[in-house]
N, C-alpha and C. Protein backbone atom coordinates (compact mmCIF):
# COMPACT_ATOMS: atom_id res chain seq x y z
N UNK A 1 29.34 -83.31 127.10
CA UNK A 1 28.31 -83.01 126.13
C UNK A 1 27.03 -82.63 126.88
N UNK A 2 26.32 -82.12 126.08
CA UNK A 2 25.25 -81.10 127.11
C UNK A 2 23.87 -81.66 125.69
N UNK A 3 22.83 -81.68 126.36
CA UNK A 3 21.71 -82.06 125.01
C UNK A 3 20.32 -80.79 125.94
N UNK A 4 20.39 -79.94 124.84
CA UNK A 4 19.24 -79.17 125.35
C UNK A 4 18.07 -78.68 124.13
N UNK A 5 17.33 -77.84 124.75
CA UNK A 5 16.27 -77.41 123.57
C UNK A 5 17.10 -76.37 122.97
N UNK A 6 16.47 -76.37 121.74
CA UNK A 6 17.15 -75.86 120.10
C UNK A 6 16.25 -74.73 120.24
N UNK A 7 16.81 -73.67 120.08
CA UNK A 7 16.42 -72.17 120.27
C UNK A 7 15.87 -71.76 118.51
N UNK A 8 14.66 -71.51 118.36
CA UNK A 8 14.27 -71.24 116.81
C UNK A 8 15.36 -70.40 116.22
N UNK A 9 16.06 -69.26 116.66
CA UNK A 9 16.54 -68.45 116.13
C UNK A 9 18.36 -69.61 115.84
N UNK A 10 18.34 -70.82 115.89
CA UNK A 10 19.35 -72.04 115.65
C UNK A 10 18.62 -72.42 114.48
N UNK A 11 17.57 -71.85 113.58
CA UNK A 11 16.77 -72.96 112.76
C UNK A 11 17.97 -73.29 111.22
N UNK A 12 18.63 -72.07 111.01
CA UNK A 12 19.82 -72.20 110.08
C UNK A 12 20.74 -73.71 110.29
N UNK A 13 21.31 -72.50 111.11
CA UNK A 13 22.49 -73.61 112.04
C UNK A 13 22.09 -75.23 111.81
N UNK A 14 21.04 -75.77 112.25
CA UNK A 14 20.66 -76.93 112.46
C UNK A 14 20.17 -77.94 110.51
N UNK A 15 19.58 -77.09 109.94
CA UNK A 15 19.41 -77.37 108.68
C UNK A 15 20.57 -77.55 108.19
N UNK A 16 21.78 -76.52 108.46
CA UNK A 16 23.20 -76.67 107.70
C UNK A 16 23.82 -78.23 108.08
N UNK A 17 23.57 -78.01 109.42
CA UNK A 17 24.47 -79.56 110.13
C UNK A 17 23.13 -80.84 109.53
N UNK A 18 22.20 -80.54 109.43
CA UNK A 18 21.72 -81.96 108.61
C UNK A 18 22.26 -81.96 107.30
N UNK A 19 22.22 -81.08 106.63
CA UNK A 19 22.79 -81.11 105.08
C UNK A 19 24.35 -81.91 105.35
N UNK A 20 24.61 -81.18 105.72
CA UNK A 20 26.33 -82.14 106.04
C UNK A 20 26.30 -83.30 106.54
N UNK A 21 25.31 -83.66 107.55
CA UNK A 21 25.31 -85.16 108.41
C UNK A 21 24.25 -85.43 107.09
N UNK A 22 23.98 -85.48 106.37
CA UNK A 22 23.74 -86.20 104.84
C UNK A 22 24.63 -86.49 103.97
N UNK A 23 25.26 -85.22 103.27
CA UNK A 23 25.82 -85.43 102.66
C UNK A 23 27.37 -85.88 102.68
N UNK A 24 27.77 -86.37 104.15
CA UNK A 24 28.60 -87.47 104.72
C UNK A 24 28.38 -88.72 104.04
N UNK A 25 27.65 -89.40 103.75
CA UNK A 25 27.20 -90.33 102.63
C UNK A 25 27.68 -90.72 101.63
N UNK A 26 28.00 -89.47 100.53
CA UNK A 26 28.36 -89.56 99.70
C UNK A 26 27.20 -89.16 98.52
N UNK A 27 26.43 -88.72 98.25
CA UNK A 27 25.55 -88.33 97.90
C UNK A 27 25.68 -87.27 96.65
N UNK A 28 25.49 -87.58 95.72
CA UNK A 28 25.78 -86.28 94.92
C UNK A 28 24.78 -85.76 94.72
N UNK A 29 25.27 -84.23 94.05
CA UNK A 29 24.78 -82.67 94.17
C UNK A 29 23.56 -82.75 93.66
N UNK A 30 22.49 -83.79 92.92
CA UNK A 30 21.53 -83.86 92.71
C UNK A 30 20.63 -84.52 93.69
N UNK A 31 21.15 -85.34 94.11
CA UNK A 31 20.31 -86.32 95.26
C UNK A 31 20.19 -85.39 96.60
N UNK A 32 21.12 -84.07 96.94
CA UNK A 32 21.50 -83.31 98.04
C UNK A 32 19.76 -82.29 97.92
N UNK A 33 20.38 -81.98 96.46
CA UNK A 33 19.20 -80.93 96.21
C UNK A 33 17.48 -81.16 96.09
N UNK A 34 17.69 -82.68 95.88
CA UNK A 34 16.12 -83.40 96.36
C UNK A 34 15.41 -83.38 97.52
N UNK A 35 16.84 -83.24 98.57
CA UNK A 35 16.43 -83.29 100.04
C UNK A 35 16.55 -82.27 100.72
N UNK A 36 17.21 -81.00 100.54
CA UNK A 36 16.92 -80.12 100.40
C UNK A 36 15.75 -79.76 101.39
N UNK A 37 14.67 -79.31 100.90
CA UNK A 37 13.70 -79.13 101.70
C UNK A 37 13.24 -80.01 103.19
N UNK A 38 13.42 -81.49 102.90
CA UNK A 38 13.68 -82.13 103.76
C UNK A 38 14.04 -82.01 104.96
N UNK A 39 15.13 -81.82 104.50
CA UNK A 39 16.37 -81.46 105.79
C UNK A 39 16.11 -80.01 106.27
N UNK A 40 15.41 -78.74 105.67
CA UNK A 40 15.59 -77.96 106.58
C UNK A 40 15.00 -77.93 107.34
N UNK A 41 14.71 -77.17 108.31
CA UNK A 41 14.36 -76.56 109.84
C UNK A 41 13.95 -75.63 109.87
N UNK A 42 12.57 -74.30 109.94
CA UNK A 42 12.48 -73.42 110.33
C UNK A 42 12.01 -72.98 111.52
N UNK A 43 12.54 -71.81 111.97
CA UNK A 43 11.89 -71.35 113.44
C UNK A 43 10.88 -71.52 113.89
N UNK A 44 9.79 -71.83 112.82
CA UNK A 44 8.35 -71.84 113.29
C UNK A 44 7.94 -72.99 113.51
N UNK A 45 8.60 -74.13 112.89
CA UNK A 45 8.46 -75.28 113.15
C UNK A 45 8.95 -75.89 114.87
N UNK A 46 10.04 -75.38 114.94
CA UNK A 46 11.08 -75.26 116.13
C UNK A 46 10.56 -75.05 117.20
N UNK A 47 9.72 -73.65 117.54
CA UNK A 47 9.07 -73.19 117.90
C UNK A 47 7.53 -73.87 118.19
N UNK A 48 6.98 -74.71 117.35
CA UNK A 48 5.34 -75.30 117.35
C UNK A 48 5.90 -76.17 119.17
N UNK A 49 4.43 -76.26 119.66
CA UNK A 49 4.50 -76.96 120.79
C UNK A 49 4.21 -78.44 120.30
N UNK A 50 4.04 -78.31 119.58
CA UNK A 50 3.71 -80.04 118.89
C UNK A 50 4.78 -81.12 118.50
N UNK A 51 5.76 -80.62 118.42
CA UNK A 51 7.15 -81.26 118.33
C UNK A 51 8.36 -80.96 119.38
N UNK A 52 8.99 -82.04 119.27
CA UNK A 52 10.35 -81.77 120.37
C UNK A 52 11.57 -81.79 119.71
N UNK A 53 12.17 -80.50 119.67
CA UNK A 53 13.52 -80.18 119.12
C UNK A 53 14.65 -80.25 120.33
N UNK A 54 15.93 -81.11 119.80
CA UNK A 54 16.98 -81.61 120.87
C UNK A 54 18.22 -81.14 120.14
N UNK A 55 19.26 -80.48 120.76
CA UNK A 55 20.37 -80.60 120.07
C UNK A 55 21.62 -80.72 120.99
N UNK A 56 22.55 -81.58 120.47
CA UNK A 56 23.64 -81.80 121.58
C UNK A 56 24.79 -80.49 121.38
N UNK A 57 25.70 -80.57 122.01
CA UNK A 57 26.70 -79.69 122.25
C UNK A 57 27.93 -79.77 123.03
N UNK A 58 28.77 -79.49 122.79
CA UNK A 58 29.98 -80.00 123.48
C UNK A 58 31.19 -78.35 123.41
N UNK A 59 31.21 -77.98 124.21
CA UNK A 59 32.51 -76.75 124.50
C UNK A 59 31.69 -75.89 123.41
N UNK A 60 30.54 -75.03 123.91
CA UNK A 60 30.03 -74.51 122.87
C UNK A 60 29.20 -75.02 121.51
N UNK A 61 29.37 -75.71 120.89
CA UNK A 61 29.62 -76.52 119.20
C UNK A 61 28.90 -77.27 119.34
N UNK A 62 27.72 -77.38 118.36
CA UNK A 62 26.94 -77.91 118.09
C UNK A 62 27.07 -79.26 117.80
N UNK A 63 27.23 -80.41 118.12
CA UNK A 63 27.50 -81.38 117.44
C UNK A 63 26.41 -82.51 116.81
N UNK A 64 24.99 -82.03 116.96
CA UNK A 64 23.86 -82.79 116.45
C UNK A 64 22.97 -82.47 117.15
N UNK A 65 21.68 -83.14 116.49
CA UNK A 65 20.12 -82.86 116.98
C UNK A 65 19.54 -83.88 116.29
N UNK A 66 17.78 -83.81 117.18
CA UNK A 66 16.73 -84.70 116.84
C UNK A 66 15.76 -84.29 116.91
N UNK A 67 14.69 -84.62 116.15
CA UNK A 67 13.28 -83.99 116.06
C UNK A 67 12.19 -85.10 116.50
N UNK A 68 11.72 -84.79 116.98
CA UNK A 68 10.08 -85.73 117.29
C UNK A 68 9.12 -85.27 117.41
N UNK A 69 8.24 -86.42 116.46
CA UNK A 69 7.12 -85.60 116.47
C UNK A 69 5.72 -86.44 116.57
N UNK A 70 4.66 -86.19 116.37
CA UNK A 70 3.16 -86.94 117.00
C UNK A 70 3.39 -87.14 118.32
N UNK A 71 3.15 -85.59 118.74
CA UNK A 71 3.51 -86.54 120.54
C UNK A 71 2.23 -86.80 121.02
N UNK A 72 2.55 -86.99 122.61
CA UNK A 72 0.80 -87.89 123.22
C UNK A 72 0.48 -89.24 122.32
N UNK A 73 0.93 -89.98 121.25
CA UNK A 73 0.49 -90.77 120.66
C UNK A 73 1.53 -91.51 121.49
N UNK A 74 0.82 -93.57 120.53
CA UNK A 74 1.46 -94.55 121.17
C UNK A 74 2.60 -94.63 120.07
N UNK A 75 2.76 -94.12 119.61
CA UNK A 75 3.76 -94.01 118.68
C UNK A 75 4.16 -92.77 117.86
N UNK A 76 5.87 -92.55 118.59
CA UNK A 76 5.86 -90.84 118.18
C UNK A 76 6.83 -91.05 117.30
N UNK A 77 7.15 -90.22 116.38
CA UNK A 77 8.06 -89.81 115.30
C UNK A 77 9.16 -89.54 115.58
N UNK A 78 10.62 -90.35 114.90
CA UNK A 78 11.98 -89.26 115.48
C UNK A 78 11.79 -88.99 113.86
N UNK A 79 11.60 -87.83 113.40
CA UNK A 79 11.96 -87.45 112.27
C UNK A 79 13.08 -86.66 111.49
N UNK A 80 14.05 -86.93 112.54
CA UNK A 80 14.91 -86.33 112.05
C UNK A 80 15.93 -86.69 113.23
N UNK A 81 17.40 -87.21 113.11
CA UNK A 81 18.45 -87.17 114.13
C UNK A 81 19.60 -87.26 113.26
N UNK A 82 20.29 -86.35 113.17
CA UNK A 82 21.49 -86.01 112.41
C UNK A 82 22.60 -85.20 113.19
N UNK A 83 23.87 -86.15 113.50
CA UNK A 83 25.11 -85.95 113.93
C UNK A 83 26.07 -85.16 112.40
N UNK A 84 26.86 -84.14 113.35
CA UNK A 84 28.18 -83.39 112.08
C UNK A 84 28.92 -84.79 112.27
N UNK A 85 29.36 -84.49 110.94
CA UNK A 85 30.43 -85.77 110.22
C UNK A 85 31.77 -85.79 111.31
N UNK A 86 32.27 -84.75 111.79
CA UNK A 86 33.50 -84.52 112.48
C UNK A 86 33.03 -85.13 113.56
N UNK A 87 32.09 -85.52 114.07
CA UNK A 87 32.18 -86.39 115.32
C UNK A 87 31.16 -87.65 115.49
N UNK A 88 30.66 -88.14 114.11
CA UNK A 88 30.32 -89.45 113.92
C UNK A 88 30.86 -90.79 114.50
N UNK A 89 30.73 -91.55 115.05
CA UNK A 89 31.20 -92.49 115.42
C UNK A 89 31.65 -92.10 117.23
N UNK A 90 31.50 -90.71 117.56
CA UNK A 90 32.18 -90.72 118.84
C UNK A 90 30.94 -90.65 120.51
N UNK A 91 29.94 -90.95 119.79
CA UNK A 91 28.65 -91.55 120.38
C UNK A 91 27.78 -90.17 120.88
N UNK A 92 28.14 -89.28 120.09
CA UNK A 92 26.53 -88.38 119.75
C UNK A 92 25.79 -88.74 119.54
N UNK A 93 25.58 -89.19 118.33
CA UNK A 93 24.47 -90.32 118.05
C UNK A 93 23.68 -91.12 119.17
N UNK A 94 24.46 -91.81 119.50
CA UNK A 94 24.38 -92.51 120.74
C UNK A 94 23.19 -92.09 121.97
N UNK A 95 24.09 -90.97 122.28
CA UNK A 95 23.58 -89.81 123.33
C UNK A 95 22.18 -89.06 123.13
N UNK A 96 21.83 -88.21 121.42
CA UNK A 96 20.73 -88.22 121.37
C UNK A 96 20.14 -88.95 120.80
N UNK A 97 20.14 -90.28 120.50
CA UNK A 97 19.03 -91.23 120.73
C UNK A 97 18.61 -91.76 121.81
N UNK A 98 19.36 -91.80 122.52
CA UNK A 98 19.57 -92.38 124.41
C UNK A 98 18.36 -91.49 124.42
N UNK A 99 18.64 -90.07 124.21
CA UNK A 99 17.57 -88.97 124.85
C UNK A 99 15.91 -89.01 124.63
N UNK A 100 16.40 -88.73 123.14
CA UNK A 100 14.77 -89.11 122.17
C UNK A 100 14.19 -90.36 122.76
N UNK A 101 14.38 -91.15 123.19
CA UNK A 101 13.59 -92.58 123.66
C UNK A 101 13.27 -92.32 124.67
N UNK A 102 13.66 -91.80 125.77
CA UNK A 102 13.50 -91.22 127.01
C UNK A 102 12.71 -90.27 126.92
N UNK A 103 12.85 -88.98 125.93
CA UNK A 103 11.83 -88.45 126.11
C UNK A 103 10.74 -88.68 125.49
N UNK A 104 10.44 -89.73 124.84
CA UNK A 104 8.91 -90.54 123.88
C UNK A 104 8.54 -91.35 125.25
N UNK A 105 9.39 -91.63 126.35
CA UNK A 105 8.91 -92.33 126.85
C UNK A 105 7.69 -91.63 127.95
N UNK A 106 8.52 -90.41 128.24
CA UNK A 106 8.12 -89.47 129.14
C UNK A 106 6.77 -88.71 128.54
N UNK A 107 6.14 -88.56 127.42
CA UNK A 107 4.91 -88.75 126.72
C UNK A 107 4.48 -89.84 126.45
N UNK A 108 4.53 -90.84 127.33
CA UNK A 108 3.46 -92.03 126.78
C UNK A 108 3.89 -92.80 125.96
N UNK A 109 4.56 -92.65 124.99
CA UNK A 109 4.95 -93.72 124.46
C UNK A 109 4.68 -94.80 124.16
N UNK A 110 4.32 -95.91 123.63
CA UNK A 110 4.70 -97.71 123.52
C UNK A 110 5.74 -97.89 122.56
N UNK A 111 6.01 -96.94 121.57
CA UNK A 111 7.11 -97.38 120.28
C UNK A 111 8.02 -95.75 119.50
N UNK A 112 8.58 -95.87 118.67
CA UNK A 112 9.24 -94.79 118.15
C UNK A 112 9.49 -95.31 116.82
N UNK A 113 9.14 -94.63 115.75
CA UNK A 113 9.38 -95.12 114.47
C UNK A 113 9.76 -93.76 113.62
N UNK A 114 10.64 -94.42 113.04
CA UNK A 114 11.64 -93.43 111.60
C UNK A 114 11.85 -93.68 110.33
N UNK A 115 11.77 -93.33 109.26
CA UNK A 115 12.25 -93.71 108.61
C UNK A 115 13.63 -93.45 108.32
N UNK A 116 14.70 -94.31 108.36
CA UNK A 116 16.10 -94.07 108.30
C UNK A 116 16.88 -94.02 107.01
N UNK A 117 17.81 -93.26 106.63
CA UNK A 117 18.71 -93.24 105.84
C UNK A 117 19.29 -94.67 105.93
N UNK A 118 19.46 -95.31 104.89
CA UNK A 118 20.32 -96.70 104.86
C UNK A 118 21.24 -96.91 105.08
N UNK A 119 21.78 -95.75 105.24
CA UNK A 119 23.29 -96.16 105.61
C UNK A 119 23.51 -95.98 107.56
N UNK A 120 22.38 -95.49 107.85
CA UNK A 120 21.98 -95.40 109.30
C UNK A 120 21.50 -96.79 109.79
N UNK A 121 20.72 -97.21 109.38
CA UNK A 121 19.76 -98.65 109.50
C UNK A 121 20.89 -99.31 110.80
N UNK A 122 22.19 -99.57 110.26
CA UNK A 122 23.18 -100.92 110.82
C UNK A 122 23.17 -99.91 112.47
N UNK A 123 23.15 -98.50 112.32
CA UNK A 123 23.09 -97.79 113.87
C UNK A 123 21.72 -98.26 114.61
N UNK A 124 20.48 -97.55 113.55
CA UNK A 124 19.21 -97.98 114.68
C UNK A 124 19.72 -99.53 115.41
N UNK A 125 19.76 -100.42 114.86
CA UNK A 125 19.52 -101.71 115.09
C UNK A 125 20.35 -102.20 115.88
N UNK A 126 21.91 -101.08 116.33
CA UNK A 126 22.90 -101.74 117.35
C UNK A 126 22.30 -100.78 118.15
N UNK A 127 20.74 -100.30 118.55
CA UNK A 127 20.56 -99.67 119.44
C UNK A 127 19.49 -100.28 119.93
N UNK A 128 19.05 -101.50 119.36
CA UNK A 128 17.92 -102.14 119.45
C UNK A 128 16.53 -102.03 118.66
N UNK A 129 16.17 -101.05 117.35
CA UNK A 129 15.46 -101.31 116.60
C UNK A 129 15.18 -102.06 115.80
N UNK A 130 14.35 -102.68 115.51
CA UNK A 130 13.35 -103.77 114.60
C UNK A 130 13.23 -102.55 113.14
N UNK A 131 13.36 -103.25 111.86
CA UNK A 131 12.31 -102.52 111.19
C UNK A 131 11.66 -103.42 110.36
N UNK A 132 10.47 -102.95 110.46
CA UNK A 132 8.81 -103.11 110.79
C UNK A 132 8.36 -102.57 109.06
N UNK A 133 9.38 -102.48 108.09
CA UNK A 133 8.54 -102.08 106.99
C UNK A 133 9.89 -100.94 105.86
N UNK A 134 9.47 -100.53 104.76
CA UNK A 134 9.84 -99.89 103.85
C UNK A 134 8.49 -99.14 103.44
N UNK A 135 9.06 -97.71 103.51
CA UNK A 135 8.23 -96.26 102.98
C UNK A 135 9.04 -95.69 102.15
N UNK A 136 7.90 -95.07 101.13
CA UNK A 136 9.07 -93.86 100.07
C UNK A 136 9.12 -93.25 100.71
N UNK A 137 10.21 -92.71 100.07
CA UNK A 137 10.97 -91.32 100.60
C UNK A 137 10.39 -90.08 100.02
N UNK A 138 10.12 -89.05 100.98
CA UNK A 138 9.49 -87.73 100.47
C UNK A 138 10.12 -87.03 100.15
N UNK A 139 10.96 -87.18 99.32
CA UNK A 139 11.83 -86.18 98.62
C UNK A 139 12.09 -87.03 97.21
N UNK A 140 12.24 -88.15 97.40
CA UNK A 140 12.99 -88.98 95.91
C UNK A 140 11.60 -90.05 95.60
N UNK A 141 10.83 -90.42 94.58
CA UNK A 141 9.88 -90.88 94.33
C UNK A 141 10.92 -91.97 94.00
N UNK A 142 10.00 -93.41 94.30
CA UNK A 142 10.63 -94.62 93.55
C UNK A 142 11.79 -95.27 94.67
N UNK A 143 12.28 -93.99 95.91
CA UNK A 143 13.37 -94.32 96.30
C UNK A 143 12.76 -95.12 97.54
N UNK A 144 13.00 -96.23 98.55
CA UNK A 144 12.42 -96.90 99.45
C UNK A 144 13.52 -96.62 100.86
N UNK A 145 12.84 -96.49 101.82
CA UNK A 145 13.89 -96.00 102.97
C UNK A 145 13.34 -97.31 104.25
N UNK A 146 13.90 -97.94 105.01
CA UNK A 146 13.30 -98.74 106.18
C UNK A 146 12.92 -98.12 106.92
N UNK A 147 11.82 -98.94 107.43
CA UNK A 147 10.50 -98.13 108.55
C UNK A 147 11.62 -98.97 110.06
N UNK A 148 12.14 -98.34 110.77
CA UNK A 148 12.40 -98.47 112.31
C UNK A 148 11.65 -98.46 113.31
N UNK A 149 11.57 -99.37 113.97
CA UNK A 149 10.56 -99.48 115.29
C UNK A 149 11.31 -99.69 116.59
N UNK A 150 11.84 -98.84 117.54
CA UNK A 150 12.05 -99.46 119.10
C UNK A 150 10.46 -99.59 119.82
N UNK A 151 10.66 -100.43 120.19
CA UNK A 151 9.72 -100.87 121.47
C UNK A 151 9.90 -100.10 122.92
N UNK A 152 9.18 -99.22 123.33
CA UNK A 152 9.65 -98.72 124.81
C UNK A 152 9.24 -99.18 125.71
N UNK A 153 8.23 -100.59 125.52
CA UNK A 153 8.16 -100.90 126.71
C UNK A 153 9.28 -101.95 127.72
């Protein structure tokens, strides 16, 4: 597996594989279309020097990515890390979170906070995250998601 920078002109590609590493869940066609915006990715975003776009790969094939963001702060954003369903569990995941912490660390760092999908939560936490709180969700009003905290020091 290979984890490199996400080329803007991937901004499709990468929105499609979050929609799917969502709607792995179980999620129906209304709750999909809430998030929707959420989940996509555009080039220009991809592209900003203000965020760090990661995506893994294996024999070609995309198999996931991660976004971070507020960098230079003591606390940066993974706002986004979403593995394809076809290789969940086989430690992509794993791999770019390994990365994302490493590279928050390599900006300064003291912490990394997310808000996670719930059905993610039981992953942060066999990776060593605390969470530190419940935020709505910006897509579903009313809906509450856990605030994740690793510690990098």
């Amino acid at each position: 597996m290979n984890i490199r920078k996400v080329d803007p002109s991937e901004a499709p590609h990468i929105s499609a594989l979050a929609i799917r590493s969502k709607a792995h869940w179980g999620y129906d066609e209304q709750f999909m279309a809430s998030c929707a915006n959420e989940l996509s990715h555009t080039p220009i975003q991809i592209d900003d020097a203000a965020v760090v776009y990661r995506l893994a790969e294996a024999n070609g094939v995309v198999t996931g990515f991660y976004k971070l963001e507020d960098l230079n702060k003591d606390v940066i954003v993974l706002d986004a890390l979403f593995v394809d369903p076809n290789v969940i569990g086989a430690g992509v995941g794993r791999a770019l979170l390994t990365h994302a912490l490493d590279t928050a660390k390599q900006f300064g760092a003291r912490y990394v906070e997310a808000q996670s999908d719930p059905y993610a939560e039981g992953f942060y936490r066999a990776m060593g995250a605390n969470v530190v709180g419940r935020a709505e969700s910006g897509s579903i009003p009313g809906r509450f998601l856990p605030t994740i905290r690793f510690d990098l020091s």
